[in-house]
C-alpha atoms as a PDB file:
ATOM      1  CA  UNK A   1     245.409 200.342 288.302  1.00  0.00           C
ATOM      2  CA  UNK A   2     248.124 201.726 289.731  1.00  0.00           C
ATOM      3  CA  UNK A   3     249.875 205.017 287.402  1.00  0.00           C
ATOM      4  CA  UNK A   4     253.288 205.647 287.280  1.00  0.00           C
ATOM      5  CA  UNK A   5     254.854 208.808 285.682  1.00  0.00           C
ATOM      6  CA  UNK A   6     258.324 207.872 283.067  1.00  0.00           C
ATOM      7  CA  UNK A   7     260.678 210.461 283.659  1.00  0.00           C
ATOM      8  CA  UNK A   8     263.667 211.317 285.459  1.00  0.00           C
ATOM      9  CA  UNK A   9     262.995 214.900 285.885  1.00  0.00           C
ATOM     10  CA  UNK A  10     262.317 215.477 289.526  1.00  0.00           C
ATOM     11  CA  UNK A  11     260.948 219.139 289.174  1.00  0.00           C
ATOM     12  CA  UNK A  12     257.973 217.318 286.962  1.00  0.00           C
ATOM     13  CA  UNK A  13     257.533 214.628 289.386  1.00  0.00           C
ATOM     14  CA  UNK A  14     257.259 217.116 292.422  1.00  0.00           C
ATOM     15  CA  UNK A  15     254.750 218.891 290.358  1.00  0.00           C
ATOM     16  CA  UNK A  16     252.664 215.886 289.535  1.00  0.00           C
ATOM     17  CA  UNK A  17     253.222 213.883 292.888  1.00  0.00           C
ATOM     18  CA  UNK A  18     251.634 216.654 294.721  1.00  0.00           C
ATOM     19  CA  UNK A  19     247.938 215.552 293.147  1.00  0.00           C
ATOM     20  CA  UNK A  20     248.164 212.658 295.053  1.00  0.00           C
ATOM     21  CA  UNK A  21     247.700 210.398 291.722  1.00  0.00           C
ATOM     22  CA  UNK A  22     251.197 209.082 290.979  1.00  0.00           C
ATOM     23  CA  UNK A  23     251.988 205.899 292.664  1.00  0.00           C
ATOM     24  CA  UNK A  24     255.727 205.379 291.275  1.00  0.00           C
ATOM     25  CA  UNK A  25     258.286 206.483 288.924  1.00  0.00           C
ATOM     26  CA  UNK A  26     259.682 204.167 286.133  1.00  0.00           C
ATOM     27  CA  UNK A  27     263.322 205.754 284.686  1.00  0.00           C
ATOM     28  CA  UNK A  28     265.283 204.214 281.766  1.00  0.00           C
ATOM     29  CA  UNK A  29     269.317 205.262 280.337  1.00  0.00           C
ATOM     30  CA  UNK A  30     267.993 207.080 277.955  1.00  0.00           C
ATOM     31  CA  UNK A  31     265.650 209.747 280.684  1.00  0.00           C
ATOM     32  CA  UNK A  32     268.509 209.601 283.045  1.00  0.00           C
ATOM     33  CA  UNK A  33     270.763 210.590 280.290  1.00  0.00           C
ATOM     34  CA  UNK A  34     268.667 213.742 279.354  1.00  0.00           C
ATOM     35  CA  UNK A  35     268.907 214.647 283.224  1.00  0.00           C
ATOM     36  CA  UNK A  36     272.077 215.484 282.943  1.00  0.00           C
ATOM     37  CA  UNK A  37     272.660 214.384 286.404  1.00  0.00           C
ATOM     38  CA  UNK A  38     274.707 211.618 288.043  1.00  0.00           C
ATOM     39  CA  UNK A  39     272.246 208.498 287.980  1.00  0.00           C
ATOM     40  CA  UNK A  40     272.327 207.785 291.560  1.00  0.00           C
ATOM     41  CA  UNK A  41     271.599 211.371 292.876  1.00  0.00           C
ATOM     42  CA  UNK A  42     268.785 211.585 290.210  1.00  0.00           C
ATOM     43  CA  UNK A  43     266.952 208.051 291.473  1.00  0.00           C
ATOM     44  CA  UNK A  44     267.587 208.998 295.570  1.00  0.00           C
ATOM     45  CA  UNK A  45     265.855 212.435 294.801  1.00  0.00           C
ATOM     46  CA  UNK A  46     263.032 210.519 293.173  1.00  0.00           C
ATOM     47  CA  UNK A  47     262.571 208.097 295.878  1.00  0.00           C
ATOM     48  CA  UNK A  48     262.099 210.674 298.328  1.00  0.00           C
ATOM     49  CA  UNK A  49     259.490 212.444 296.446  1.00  0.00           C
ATOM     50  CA  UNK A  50     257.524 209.552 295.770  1.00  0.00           C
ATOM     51  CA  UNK A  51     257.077 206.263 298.483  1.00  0.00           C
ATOM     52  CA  UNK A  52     256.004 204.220 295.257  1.00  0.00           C
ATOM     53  CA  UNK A  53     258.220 201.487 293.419  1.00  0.00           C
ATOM     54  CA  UNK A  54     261.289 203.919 291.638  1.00  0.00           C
ATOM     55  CA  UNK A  55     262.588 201.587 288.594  1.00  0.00           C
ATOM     56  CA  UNK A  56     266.510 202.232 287.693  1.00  0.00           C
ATOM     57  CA  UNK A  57     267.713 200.422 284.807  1.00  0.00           C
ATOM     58  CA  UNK A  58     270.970 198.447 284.380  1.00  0.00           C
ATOM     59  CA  UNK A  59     273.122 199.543 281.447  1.00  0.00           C
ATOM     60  CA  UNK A  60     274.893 196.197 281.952  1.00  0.00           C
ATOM     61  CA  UNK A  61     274.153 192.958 279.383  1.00  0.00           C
ATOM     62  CA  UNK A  62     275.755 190.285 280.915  1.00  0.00           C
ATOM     63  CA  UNK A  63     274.229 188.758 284.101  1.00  0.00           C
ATOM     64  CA  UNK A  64     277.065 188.945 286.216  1.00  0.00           C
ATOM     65  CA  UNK A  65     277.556 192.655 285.998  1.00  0.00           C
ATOM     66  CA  UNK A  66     273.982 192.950 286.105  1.00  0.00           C
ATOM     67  CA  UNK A  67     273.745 191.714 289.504  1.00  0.00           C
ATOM     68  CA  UNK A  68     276.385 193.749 290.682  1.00  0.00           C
ATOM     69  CA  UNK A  69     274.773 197.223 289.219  1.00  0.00           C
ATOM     70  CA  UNK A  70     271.421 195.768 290.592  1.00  0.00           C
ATOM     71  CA  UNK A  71     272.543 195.431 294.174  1.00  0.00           C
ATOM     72  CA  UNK A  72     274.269 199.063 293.777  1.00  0.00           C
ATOM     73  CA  UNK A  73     271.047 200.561 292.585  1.00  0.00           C
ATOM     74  CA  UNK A  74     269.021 198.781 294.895  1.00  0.00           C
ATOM     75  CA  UNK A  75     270.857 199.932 298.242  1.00  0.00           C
ATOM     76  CA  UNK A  76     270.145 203.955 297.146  1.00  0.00           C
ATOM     77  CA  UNK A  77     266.742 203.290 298.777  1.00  0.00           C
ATOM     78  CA  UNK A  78     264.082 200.430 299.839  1.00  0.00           C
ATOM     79  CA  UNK A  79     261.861 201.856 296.758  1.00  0.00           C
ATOM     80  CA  UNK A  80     264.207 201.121 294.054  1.00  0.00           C
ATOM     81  CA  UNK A  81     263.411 198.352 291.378  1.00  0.00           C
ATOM     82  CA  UNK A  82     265.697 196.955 289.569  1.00  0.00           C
ATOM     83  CA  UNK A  83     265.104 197.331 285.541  1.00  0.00           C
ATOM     84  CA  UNK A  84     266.522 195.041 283.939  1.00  0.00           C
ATOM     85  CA  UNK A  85     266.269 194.117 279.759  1.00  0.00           C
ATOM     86  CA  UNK A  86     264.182 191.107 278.630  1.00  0.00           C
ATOM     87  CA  UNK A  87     266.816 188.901 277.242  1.00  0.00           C
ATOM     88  CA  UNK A  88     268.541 185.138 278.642  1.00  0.00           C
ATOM     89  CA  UNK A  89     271.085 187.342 280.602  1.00  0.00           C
ATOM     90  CA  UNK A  90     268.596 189.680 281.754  1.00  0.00           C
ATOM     91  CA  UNK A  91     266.490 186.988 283.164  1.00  0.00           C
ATOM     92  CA  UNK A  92     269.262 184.995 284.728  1.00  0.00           C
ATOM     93  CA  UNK A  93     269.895 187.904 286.567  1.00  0.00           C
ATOM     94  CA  UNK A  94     265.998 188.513 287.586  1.00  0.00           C
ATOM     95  CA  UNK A  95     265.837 185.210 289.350  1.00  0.00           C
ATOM     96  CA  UNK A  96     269.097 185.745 291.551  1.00  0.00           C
ATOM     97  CA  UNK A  97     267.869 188.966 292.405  1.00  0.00           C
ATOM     98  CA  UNK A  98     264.074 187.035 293.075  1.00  0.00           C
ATOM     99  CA  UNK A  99     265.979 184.906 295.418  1.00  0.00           C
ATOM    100  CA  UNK A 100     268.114 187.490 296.598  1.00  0.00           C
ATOM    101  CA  UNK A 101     264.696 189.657 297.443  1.00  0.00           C
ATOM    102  CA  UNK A 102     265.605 192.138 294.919  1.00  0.00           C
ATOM    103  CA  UNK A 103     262.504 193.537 293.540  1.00  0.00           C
ATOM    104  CA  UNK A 104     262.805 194.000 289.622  1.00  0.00           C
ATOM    105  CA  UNK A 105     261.201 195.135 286.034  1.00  0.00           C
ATOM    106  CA  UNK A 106     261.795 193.282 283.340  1.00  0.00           C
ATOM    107  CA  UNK A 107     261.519 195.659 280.292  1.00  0.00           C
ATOM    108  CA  UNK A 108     261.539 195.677 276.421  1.00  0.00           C
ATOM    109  CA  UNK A 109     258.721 193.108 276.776  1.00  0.00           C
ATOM    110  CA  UNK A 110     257.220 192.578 273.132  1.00  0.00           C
ATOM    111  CA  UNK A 111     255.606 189.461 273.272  1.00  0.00           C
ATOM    112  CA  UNK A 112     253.421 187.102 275.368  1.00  0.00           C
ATOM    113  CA  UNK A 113     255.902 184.061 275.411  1.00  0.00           C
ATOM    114  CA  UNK A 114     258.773 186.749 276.733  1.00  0.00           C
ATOM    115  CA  UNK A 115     256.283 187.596 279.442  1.00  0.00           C
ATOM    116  CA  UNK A 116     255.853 184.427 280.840  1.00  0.00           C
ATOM    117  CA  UNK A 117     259.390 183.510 280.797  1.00  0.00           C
ATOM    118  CA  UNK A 118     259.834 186.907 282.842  1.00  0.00           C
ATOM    119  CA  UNK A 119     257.165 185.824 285.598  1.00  0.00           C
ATOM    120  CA  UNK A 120     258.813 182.218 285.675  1.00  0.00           C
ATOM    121  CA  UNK A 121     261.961 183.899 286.710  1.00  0.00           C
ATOM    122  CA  UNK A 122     260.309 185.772 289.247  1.00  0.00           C
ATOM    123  CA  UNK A 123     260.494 189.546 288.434  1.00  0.00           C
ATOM    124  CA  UNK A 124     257.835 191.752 290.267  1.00  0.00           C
ATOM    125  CA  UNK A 125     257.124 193.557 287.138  1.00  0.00           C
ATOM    126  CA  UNK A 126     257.002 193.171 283.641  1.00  0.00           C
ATOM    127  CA  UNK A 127     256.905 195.912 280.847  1.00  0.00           C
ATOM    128  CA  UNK A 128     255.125 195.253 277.665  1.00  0.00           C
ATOM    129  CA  UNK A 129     255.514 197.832 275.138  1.00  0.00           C
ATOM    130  CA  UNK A 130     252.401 198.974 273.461  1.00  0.00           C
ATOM    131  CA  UNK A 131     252.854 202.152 272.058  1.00  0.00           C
ATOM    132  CA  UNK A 132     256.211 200.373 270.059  1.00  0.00           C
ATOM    133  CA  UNK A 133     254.227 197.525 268.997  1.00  0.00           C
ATOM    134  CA  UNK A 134     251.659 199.504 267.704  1.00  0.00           C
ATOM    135  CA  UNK A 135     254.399 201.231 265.395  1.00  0.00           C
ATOM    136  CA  UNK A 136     255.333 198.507 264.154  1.00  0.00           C
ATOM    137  CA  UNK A 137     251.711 197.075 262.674  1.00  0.00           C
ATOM    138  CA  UNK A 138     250.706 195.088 265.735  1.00  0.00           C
ATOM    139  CA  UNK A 139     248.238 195.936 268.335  1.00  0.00           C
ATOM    140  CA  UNK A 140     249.954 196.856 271.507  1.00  0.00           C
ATOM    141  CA  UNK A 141     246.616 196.077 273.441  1.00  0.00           C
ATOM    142  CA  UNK A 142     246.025 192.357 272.353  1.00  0.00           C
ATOM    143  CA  UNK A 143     249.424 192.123 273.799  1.00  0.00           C
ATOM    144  CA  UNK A 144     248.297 193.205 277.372  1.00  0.00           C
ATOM    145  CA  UNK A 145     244.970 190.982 277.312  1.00  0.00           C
ATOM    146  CA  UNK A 146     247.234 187.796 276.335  1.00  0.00           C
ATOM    147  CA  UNK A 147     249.702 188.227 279.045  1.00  0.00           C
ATOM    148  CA  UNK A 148     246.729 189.094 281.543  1.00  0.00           C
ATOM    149  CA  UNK A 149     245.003 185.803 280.354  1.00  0.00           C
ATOM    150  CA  UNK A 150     248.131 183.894 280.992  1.00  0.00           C
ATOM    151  CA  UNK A 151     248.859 185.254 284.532  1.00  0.00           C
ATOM    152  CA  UNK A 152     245.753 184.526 285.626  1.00  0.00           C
ATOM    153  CA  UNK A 153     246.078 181.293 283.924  1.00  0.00           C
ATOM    154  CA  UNK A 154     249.056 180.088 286.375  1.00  0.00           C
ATOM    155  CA  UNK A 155     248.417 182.404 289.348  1.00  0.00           C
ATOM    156  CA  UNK A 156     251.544 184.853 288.343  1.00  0.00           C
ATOM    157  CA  UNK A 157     252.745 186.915 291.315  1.00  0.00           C
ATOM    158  CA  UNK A 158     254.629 188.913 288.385  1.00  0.00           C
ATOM    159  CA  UNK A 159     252.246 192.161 288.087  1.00  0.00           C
ATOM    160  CA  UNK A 160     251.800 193.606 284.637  1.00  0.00           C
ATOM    161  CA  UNK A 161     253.048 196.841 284.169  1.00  0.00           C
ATOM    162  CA  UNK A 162     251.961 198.516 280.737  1.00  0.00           C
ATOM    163  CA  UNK A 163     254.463 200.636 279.277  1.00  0.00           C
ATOM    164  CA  UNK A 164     255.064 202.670 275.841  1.00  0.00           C
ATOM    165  CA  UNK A 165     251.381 204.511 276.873  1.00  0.00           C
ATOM    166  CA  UNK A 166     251.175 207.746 274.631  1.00  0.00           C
ATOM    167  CA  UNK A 167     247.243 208.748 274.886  1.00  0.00           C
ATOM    168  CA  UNK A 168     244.637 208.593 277.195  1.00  0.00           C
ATOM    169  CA  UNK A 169     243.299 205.793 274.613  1.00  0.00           C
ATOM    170  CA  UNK A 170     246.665 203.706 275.379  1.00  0.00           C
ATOM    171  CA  UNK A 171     246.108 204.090 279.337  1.00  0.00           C
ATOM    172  CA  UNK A 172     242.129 202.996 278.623  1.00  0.00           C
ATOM    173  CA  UNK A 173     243.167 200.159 277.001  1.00  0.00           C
ATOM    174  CA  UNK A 174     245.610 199.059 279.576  1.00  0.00           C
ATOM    175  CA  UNK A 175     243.381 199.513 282.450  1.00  0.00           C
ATOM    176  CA  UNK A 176     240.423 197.455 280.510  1.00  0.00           C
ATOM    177  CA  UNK A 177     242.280 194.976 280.023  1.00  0.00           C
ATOM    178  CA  UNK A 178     243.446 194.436 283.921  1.00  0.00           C
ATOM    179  CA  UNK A 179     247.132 195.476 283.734  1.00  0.00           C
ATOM    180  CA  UNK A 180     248.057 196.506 287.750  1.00  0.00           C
ATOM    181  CA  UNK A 181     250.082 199.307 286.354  1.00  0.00           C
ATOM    182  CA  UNK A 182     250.909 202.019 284.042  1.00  0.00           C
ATOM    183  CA  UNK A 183     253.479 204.604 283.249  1.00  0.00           C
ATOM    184  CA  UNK A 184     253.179 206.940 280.934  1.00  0.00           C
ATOM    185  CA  UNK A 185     255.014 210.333 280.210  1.00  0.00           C
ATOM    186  CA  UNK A 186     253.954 213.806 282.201  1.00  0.00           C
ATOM    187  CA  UNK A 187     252.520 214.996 278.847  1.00  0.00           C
ATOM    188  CA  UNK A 188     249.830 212.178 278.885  1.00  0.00           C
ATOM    189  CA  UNK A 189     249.526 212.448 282.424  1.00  0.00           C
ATOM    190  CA  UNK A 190     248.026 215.729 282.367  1.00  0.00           C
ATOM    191  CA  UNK A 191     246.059 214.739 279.367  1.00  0.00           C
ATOM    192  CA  UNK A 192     244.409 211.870 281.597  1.00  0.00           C
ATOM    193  CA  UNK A 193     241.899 214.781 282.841  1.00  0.00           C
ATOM    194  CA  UNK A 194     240.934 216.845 280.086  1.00  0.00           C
ATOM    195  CA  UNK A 195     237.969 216.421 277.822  1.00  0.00           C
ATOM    196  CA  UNK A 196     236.449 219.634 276.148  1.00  0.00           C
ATOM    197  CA  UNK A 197     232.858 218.796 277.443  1.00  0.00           C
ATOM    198  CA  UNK A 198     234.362 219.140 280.840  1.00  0.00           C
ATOM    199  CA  UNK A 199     235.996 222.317 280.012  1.00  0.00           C
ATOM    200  CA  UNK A 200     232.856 224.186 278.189  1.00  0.00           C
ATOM    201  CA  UNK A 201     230.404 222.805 281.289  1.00  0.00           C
ATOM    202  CA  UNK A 202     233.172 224.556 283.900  1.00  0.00           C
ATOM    203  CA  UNK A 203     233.161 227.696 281.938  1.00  0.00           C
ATOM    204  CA  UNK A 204     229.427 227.986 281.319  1.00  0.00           C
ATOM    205  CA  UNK A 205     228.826 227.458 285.264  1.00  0.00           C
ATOM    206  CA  UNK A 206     231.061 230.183 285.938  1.00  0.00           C
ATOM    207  CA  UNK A 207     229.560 232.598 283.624  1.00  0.00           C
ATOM    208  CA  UNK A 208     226.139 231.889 285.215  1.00  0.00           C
ATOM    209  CA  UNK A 209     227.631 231.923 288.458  1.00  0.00           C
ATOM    210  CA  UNK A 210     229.573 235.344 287.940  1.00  0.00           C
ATOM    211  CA  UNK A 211     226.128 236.279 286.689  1.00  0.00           C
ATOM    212  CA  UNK A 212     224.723 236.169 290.143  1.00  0.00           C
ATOM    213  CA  UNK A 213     227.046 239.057 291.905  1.00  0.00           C
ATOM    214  CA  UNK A 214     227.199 236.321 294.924  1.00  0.00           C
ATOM    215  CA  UNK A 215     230.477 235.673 296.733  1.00  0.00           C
ATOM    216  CA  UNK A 216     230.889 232.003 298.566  1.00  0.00           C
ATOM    217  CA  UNK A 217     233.508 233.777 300.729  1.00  0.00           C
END
């Protein structure tokens, strides 16, 4: 499964690109807007930090306009995807771009009927929202097992991309149940590696070690 980091702060996805373990970026208004940056130098400093898939969101609703911010966002590099919402408009727009060979995300994804209307149109991702669903009573994972169950049904190109991931628990889940991708914010990044077993074994080998007086060096 591949991991992608959500944020559009480019100091924090220096930091974490340079493990080697983040395959793409995904952005949204509301990141971009906490940047404090113009959008497009924000998203062409990402995409030369990571070689990964960079998703930059339409603020547009209408298709029309959509396609027009799409093609904008798409020529800042060959990384970009274009984000777009999960509504009629927002998939008109996904299957001009699909034709166009604009690669998108279709976002906001709550549901396993709104999936399948998103692979149908052709995006190259979809976002379903677990973390959100999961506030709201339902179980974000059942969500992710349905739509994997129905891509595989009909051979889907359309690659599921599991989104609203707070906890390690969330990014289990997603990878269990076959998802190609995650993102998840830096916070739960870093918390992908800790567990306090691993933590008291490291520091009880270097007591013993320091124990020894020996040098590797």
């Amino acid at each position: 499964m591949l991991l992608f980091v959500d944020t559009a702060d480019t100091e924090v996805i220096r930091e974490l690109a340079e493990t080697g373990l983040v395959d793409g970026v995904t952005t949204n208004p509301s990141l971009i807007a906490k940047a404090g940056r113009p959008m497009a130098e924000v998203i062409a400093e990402i995409c030369a930090t990571v070689e990964g898939p960079v998703s930059a969101e339409v603020a547009a609703v209408e298709h029309e306009a959509m396609l027009r911010e799409g093609e904008k966002l798409a020529a800042i590099a060959p990384n970009v995807v274009v984000k777009v919402p999960l509504t009629y408009e927002g998939l008109k727009a996904t299957a001009e771009f699909a034709r166009r060979g604009v690669q998108t995300n279709v976002t906001l994804c709550f549901s396993a009927t709104q999936a399948l209307l998103a692979a149908k149109a052709g995006a190259t991702y979809v976002s379903p929202f677990v973390g959100r669903l999961d506030d709201h009573g339902a179980d974000g994972t059942d969500l992710l097992i349905e739509i994997r169950t129905i891509f595989d049904n009909y051979d889907f190109d359309t690659e599921i991309l599991a989104a609203s991931l707070r906890t390690p628990a969330h990014v289990k889940a997603a990878a269990m149940a076959g998802c190609d991708c995650a993102t998840l914010p830096p916070a739960t990044f870093r918390e992908l590696v800790k567990h306090p077993l691993t933590e008291k074994g490291l520091d009880q080998f270097l007591a013993d070690w320091a124990r020894t007086g020996q040098s590797i060096l």
